[in-house]
C-alpha atoms as a PDB file:
ATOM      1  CA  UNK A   1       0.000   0.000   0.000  1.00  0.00           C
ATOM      2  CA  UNK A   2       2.734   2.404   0.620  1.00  0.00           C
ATOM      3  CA  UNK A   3       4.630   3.623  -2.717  1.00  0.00           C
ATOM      4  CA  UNK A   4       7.831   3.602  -2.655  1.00  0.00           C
ATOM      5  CA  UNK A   5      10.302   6.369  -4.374  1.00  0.00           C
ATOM      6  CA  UNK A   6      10.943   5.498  -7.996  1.00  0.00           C
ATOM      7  CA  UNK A   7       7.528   4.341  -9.080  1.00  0.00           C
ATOM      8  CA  UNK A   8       5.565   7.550  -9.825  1.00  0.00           C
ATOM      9  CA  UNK A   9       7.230  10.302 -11.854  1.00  0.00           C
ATOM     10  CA  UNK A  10       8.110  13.845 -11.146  1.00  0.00           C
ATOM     11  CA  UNK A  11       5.093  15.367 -11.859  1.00  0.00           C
ATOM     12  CA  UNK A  12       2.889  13.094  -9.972  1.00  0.00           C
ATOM     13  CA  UNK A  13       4.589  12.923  -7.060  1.00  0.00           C
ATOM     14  CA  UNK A  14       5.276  16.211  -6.386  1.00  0.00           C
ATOM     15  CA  UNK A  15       1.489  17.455  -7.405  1.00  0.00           C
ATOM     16  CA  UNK A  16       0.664  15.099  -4.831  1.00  0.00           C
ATOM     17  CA  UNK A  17       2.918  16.778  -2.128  1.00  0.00           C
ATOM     18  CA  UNK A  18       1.893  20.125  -3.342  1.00  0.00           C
ATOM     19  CA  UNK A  19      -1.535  19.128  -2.856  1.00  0.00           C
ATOM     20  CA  UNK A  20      -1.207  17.207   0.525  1.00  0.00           C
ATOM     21  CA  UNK A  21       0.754  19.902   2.480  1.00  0.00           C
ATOM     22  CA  UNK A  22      -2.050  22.556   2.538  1.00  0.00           C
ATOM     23  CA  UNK A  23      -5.119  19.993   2.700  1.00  0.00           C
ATOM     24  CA  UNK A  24      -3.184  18.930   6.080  1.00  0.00           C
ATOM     25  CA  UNK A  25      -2.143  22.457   7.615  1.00  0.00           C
ATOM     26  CA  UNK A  26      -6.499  23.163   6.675  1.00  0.00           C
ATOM     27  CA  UNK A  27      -7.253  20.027   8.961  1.00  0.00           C
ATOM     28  CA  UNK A  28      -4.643  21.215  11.507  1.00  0.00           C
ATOM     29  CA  UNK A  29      -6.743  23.971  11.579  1.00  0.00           C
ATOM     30  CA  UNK A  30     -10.030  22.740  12.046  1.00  0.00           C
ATOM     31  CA  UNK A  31      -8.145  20.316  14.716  1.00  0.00           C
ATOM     32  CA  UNK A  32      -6.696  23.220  16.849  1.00  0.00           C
ATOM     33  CA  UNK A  33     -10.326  24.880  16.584  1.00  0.00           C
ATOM     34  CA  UNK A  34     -12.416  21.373  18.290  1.00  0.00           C
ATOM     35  CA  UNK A  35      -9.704  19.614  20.338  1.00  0.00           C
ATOM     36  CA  UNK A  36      -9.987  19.211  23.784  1.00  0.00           C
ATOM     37  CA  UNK A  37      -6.397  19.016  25.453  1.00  0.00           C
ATOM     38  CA  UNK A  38      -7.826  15.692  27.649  1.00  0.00           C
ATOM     39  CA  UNK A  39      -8.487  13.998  24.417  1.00  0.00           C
ATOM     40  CA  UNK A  40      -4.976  14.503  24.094  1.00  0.00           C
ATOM     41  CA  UNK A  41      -3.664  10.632  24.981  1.00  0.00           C
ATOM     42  CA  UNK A  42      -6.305   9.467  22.883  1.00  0.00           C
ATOM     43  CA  UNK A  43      -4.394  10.537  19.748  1.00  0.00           C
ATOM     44  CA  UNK A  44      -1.357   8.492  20.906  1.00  0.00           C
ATOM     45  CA  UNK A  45      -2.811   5.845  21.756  1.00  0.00           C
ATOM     46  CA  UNK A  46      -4.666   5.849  18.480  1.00  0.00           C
ATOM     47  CA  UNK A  47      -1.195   6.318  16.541  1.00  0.00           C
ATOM     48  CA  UNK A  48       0.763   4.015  18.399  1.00  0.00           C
ATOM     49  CA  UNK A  49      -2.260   1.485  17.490  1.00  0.00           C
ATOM     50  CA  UNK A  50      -1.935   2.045  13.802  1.00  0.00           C
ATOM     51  CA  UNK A  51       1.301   1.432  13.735  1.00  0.00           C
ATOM     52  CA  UNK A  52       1.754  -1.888  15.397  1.00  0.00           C
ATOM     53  CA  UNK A  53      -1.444  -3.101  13.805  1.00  0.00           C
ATOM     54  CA  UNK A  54       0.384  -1.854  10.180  1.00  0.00           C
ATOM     55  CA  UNK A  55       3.163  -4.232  11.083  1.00  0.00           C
ATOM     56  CA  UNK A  56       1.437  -7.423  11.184  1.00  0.00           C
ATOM     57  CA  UNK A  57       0.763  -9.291   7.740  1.00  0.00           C
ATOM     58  CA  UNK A  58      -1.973 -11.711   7.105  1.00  0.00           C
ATOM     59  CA  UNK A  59      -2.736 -14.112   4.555  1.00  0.00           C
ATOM     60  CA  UNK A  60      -5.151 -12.723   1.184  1.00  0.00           C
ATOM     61  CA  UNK A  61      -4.803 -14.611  -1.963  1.00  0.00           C
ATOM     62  CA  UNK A  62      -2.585 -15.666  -4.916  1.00  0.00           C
ATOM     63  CA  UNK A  63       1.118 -15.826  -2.345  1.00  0.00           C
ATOM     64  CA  UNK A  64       0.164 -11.897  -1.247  1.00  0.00           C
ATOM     65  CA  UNK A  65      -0.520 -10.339   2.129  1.00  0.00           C
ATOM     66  CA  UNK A  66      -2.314  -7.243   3.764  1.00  0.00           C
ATOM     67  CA  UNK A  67      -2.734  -5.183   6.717  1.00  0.00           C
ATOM     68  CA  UNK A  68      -5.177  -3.146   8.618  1.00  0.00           C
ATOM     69  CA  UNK A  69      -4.245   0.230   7.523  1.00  0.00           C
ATOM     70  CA  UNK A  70      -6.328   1.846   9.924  1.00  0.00           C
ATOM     71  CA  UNK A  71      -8.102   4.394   8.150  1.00  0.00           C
ATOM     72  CA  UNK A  72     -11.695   4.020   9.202  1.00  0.00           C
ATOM     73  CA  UNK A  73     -10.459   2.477  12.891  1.00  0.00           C
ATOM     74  CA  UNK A  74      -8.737   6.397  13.165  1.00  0.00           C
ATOM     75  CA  UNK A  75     -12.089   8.240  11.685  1.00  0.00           C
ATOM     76  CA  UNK A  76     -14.402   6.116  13.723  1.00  0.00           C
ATOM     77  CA  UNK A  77     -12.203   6.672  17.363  1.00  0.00           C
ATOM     78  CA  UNK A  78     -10.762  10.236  16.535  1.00  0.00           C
ATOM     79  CA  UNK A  79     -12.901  12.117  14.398  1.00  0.00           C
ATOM     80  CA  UNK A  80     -11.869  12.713  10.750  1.00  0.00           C
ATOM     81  CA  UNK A  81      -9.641  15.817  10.738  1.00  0.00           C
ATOM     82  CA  UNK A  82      -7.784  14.209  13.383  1.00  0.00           C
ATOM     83  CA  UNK A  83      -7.638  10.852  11.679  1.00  0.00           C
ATOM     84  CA  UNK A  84      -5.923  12.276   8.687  1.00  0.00           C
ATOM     85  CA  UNK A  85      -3.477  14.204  10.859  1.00  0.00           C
ATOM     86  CA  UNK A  86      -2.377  11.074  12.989  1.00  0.00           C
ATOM     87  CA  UNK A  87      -2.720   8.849  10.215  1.00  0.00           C
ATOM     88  CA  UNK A  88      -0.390  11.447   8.469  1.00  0.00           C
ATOM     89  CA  UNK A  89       2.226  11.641  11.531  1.00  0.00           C
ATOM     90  CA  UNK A  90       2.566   7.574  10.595  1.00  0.00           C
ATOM     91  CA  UNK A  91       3.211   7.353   7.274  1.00  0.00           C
ATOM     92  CA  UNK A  92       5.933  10.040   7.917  1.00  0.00           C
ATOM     93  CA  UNK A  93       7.430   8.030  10.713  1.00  0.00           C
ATOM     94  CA  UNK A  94       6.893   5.058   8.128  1.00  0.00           C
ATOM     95  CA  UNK A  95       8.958   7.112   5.524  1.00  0.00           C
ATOM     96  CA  UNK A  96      11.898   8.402   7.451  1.00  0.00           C
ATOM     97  CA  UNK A  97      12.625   6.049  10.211  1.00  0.00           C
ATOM     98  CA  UNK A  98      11.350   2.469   8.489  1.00  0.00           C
ATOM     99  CA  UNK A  99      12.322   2.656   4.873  1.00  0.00           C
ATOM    100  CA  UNK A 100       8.646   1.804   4.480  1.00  0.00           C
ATOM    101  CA  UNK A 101       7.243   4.098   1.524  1.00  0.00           C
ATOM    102  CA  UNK A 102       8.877   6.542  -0.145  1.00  0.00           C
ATOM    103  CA  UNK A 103      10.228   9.914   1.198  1.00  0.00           C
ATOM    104  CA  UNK A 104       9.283  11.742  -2.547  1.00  0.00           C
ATOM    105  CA  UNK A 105       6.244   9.492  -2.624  1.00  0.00           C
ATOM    106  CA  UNK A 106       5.469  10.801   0.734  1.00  0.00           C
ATOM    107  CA  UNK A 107       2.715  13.403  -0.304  1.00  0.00           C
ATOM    108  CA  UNK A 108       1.083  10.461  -2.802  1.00  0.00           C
ATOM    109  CA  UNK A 109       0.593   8.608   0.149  1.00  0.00           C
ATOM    110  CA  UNK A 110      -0.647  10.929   2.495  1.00  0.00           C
ATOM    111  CA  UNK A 111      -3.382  12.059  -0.345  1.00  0.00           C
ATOM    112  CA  UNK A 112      -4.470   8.034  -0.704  1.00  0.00           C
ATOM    113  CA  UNK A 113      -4.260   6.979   3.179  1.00  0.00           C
ATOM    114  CA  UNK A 114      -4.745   9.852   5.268  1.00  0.00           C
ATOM    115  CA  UNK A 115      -6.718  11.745   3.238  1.00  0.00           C
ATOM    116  CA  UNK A 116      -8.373   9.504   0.079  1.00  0.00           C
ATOM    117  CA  UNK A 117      -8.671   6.599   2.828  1.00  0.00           C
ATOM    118  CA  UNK A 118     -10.566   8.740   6.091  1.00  0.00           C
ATOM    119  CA  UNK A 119     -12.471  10.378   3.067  1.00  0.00           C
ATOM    120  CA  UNK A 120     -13.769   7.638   2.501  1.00  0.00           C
ATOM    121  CA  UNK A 121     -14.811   5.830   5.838  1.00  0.00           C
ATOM    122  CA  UNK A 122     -16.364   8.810   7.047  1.00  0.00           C
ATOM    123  CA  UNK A 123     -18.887   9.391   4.243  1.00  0.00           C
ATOM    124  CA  UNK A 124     -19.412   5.569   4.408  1.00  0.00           C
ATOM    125  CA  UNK A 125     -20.315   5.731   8.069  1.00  0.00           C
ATOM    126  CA  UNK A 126     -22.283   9.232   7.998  1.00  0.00           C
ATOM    127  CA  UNK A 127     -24.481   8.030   5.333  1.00  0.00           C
ATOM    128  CA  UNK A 128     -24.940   4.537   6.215  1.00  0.00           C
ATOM    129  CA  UNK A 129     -25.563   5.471   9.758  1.00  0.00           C
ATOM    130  CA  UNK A 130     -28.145   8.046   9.332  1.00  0.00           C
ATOM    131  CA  UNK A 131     -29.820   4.996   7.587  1.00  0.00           C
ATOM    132  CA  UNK A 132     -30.202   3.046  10.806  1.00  0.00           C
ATOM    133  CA  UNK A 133     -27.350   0.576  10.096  1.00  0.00           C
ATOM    134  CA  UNK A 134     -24.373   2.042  12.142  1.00  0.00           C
ATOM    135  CA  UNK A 135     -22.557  -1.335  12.210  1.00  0.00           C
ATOM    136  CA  UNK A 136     -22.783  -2.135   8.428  1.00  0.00           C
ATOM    137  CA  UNK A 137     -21.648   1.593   8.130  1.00  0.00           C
ATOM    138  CA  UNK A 138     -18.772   0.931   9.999  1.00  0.00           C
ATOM    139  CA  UNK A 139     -17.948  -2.026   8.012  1.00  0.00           C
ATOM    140  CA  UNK A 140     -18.362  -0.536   4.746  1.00  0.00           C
ATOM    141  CA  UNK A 141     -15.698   2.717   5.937  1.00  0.00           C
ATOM    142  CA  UNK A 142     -13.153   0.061   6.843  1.00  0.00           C
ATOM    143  CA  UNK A 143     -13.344  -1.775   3.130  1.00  0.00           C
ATOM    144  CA  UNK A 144     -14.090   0.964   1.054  1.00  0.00           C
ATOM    145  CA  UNK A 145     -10.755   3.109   2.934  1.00  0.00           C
ATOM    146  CA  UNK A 146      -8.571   0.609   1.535  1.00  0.00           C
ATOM    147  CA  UNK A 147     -10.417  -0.015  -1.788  1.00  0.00           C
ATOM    148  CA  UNK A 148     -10.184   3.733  -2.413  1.00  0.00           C
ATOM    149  CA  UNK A 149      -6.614   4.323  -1.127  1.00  0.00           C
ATOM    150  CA  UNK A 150      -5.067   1.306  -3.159  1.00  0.00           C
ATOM    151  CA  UNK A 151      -7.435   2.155  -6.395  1.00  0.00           C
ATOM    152  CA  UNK A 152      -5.798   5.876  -6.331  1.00  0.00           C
ATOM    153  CA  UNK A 153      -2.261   3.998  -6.017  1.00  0.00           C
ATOM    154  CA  UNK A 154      -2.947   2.387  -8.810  1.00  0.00           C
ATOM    155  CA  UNK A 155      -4.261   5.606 -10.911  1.00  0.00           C
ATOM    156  CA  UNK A 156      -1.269   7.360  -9.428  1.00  0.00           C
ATOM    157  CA  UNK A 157       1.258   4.764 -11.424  1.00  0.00           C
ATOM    158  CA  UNK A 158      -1.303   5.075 -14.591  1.00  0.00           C
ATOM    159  CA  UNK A 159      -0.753   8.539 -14.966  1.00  0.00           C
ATOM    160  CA  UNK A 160       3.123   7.952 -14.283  1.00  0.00           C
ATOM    161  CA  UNK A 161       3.335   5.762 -17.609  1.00  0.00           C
ATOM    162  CA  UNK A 162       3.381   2.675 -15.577  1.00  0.00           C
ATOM    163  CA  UNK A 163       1.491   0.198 -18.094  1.00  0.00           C
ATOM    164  CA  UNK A 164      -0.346  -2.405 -15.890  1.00  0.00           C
ATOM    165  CA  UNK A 165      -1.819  -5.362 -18.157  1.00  0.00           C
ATOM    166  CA  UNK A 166      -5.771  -5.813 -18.001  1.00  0.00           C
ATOM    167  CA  UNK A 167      -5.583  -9.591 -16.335  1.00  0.00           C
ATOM    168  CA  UNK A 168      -2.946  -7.775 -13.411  1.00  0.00           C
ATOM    169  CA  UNK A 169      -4.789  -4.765 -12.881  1.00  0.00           C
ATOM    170  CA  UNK A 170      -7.716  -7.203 -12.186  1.00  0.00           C
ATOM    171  CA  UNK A 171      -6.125  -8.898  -9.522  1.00  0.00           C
ATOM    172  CA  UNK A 172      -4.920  -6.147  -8.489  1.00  0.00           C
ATOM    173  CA  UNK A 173      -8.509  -4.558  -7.712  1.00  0.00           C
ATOM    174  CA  UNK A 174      -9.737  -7.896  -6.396  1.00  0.00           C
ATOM    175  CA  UNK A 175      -6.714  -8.019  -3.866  1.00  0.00           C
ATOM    176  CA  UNK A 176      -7.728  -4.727  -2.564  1.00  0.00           C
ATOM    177  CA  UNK A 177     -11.283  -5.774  -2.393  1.00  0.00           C
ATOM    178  CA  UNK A 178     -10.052  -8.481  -0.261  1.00  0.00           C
ATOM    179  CA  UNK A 179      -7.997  -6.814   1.994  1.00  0.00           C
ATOM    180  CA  UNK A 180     -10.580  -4.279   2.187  1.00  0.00           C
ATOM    181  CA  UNK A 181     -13.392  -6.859   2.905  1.00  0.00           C
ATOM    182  CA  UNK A 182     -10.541  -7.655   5.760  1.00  0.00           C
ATOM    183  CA  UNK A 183     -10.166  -4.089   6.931  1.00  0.00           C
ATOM    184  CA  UNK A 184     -14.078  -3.960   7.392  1.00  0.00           C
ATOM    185  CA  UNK A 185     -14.384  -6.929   9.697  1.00  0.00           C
ATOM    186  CA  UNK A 186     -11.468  -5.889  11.502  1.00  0.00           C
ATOM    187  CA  UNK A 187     -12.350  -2.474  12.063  1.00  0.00           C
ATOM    188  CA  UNK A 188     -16.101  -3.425  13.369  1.00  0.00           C
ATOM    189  CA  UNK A 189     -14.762  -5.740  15.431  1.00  0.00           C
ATOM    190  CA  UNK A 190     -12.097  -3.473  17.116  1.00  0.00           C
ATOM    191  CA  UNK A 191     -14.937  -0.907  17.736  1.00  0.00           C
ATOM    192  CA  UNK A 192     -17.027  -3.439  18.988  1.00  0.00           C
ATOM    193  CA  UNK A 193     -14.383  -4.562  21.428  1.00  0.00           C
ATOM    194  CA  UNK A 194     -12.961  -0.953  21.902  1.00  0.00           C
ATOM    195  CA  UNK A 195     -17.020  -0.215  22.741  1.00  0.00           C
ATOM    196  CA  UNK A 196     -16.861  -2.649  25.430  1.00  0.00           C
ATOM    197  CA  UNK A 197     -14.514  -1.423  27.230  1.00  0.00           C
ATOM    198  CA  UNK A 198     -16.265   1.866  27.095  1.00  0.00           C
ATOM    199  CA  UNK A 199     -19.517   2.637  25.429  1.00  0.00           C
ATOM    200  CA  UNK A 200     -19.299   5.711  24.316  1.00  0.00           C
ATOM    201  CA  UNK A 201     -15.819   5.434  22.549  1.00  0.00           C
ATOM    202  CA  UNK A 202     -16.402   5.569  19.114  1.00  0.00           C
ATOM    203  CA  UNK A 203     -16.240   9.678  18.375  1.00  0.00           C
ATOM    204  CA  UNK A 204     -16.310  10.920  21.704  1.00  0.00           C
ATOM    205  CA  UNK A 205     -12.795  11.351  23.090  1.00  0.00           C
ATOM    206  CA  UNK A 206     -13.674  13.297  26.007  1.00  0.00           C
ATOM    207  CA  UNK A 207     -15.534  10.485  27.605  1.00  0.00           C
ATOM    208  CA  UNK A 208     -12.615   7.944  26.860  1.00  0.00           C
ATOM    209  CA  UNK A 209     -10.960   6.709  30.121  1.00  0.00           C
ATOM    210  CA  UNK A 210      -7.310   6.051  30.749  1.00  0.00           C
ATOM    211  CA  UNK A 211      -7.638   2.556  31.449  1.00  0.00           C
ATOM    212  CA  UNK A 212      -9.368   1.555  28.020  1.00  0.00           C
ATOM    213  CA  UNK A 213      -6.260   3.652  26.930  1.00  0.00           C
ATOM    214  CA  UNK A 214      -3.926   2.080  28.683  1.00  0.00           C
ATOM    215  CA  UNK A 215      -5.732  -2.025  27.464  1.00  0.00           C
ATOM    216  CA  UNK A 216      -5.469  -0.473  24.107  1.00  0.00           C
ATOM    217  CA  UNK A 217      -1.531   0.353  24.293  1.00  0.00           C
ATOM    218  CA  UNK A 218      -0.952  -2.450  25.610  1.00  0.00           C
ATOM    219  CA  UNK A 219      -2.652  -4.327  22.813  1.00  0.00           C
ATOM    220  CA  UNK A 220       0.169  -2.457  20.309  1.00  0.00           C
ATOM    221  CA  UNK A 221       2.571  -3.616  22.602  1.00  0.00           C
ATOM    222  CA  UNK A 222       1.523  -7.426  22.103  1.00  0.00           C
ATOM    223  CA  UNK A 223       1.069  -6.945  18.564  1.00  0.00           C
ATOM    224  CA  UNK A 224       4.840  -5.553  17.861  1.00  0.00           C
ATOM    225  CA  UNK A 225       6.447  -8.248  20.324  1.00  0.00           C
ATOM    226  CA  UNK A 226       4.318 -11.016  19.815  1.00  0.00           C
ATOM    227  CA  UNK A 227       2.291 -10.822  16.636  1.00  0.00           C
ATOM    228  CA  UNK A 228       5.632 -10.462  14.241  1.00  0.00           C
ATOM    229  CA  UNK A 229       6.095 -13.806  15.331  1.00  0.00           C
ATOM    230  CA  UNK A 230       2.948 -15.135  13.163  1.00  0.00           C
ATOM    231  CA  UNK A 231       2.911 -12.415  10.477  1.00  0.00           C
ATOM    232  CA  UNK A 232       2.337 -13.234   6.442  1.00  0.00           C
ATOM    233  CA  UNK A 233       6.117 -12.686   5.106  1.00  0.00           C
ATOM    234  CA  UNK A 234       4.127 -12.601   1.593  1.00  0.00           C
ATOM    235  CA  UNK A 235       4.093  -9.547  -0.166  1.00  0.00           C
ATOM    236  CA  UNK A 236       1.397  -7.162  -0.269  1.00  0.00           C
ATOM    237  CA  UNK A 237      -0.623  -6.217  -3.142  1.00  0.00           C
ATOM    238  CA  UNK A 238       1.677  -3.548  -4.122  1.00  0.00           C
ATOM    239  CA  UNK A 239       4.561  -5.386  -4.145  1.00  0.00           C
ATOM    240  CA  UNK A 240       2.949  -8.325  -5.900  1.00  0.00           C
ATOM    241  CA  UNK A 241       2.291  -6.011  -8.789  1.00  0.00           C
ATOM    242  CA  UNK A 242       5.826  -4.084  -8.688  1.00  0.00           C
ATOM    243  CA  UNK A 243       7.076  -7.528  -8.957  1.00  0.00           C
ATOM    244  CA  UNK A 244       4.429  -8.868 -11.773  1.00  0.00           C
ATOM    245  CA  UNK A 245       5.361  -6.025 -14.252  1.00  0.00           C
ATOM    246  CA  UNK A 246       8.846  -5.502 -13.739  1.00  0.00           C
ATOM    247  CA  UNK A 247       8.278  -2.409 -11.568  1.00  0.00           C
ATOM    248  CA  UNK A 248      10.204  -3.922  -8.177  1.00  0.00           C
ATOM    249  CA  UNK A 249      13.578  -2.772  -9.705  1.00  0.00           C
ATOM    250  CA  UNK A 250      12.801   0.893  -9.922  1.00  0.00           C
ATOM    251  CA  UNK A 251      12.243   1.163  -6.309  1.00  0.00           C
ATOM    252  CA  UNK A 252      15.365   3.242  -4.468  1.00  0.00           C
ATOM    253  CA  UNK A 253      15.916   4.770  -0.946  1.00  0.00           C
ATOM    254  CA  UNK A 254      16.847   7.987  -0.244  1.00  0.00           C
ATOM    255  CA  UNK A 255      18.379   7.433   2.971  1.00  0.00           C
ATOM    256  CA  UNK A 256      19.888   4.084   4.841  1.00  0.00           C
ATOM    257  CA  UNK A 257      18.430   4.196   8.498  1.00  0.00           C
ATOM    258  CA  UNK A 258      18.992   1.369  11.094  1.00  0.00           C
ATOM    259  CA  UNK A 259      15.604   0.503  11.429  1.00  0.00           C
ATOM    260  CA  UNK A 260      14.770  -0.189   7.858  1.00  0.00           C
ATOM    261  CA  UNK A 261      12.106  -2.949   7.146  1.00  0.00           C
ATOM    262  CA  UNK A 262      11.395  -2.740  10.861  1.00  0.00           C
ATOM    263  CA  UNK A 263      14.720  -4.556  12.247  1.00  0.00           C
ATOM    264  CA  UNK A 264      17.082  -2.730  14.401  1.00  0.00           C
ATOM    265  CA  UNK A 265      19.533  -4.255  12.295  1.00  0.00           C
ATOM    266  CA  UNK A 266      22.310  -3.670  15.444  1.00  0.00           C
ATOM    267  CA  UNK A 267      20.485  -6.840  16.705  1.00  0.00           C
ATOM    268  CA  UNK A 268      21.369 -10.416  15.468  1.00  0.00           C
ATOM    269  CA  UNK A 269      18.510 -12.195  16.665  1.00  0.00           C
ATOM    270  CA  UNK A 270      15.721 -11.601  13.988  1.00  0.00           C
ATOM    271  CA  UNK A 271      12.738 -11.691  16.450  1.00  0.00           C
ATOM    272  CA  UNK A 272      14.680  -9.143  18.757  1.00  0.00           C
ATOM    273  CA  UNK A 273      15.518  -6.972  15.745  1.00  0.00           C
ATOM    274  CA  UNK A 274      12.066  -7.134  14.818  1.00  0.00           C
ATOM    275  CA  UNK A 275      10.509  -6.445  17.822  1.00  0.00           C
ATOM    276  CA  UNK A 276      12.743  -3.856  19.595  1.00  0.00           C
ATOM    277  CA  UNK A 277      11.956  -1.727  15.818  1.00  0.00           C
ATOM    278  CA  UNK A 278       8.287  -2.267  16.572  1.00  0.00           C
ATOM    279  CA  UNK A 279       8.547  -1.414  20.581  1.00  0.00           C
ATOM    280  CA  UNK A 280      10.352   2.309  18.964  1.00  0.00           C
ATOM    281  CA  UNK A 281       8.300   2.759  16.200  1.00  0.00           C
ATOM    282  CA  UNK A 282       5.000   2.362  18.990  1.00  0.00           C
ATOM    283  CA  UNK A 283       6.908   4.484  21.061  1.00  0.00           C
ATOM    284  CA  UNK A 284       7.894   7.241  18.423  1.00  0.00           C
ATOM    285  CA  UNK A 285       4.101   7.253  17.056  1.00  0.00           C
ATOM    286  CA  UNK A 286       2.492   7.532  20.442  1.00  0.00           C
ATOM    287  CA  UNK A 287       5.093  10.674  20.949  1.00  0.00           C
ATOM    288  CA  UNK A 288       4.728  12.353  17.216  1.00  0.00           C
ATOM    289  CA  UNK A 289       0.668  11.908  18.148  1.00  0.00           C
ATOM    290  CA  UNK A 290       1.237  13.312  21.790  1.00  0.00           C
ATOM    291  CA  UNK A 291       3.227  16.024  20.460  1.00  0.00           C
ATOM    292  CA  UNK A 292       0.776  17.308  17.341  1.00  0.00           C
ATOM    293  CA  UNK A 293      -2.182  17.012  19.790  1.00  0.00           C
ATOM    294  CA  UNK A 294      -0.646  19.186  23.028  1.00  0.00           C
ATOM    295  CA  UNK A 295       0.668  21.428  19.981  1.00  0.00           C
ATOM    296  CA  UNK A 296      -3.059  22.400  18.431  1.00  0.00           C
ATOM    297  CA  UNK A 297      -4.509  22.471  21.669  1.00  0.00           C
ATOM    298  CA  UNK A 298      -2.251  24.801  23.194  1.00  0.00           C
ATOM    299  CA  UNK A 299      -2.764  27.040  20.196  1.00  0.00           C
ATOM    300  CA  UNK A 300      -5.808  26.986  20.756  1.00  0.00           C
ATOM    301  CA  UNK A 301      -5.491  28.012  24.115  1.00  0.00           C
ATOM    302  CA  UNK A 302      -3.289  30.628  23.866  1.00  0.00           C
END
């Protein structure tokens, strides 16, 4: 799901950025104007979440793998404009720390996760729920984020001069129908869970408490330590087509950083690598989440 630098061209890619930077510093904005500083933690919590849950790989079809990308899971818990900005403080950890998507492809993600993606789950939900049926609402957010976000990937290499063949650009959509069908079910049954612990979670941060905070962290925690352990090694869609139409070997990095592909690679023991890169990543999201949050508030304060 993340592009990496080297498969959309100049113009693309830095359209997207241009486009991207302002759309974020306007949800900032709106942010700073409706945040309450106790819903502060929430944010963290929420972005420290993502990212451990981004880390673990399951099973689709045809030798690939997915993720929950946590689109909808962010709208549904945080509100939209601060979905996109969390969601936004990820993929930039992603990107500079992780190797994982590209650092001039940064802006081309943003626009299809953060922005495309929470687009997209909360018109689901707001239309679906006024209807009476919240829960299939929910569920249709969560597939449709990822169906949208990968489907504007895929445009985004299109208009780059990529040429995808008809037969792989179908499996291509039906692998991110899949892993959205995934992302649905996954999503309703976090909120469900996450609903449990508190009923009034889902868009209501002041009336979070710490402990369903603090069950929730700890739930990254697991996740980064222990859930690597089981994770899909297959590639995800993305990759699966790089690799189908000879696009793989146009991928580059910027920068070399020593947690690249999520192992601390001053660590021998692969597990250990693994997980002590997951255990900073959770701890660097929480903190980039933390820090935007107090920031806006304050602002708003002063």
């Amino acid at each position: 799901m993340h592009i990496p630098d080297g498969f959309l061209s100049t113009p693309i890619w830095a359209g997207l950025g241009a486009a991207s930077l302002p759309a974020v510093g306007v949800l900032a904005r709106r942010v700073q104007r409706e945040l309450a500083e106790s819903a502060v933690p929430r944010l963290g919590v929420m972005g420290a979440f993502v990212f451990a849950a981004q880390m673990i790989n399951f099973p689709l079809a045809a030798g690939t793998s997915g993720h929950l990308v946590g689109s909808a899971l962010l709208t549904y818990t945080l509100g939209p404009a601060s979905a996109a900005l969390v969601m936004s403080a990820v993929l930039i950890l992603q990107a500079l720390v992780f190797q994982d998507g590209g650092i001039l492809a940064l802006g081309a993600n943003i626009f299809n996760m953060a922005l495309g993606g929470v687009l997209a789950a909360h018109l689901s939900y707001q239309y679906l729920a006024r209807s009476g049926i919240r829960g299939v609402g929910i569920f249709a957010g969560g597939a449709l984020s990822v169906f949208v976000a990968g489907a504007l990937a895929l445009a985004e290499l299109g208009l780059s001069g990529v040429r995808i063949p008809t037969a792989i650009l179908g499996v291509s959509l039906s692998l991110l129908a899949l892993n959205g069908l995934v992302e649905g079910a996954l999503t309703l049954l976090l909120l469900r869970l996450l609903e449990g612990l508190n009923p009034r979670w889902v868009q209501m941060p002041e009336a979070v408490s710490r402990p369903a905070l603090g069950i929730l962290l700890i739930g990254g925690v697991l996740l980064v330590t222990g859930g690597v352990l089981v994770a899909s090694t297959a590639p995800d869609s993305l990759e699966w087509l790089a690799e189908e139409i000879g696009l793989a070997e146009r991928a580059r990095n910027l920068l070399e950083t020593p947690l690249a592909d999520y192992q601390a690679r001053f660590i021998a023991w692969p597990w250990l690598a693994q997980a002590a890169a997951g255990l900073a990543g959770l701890a660097a999201a929480f903190a980039a989440s933390v820090a935007i949050g107090r920031a806006l508030a304050r602002r708003r304060r002063g």
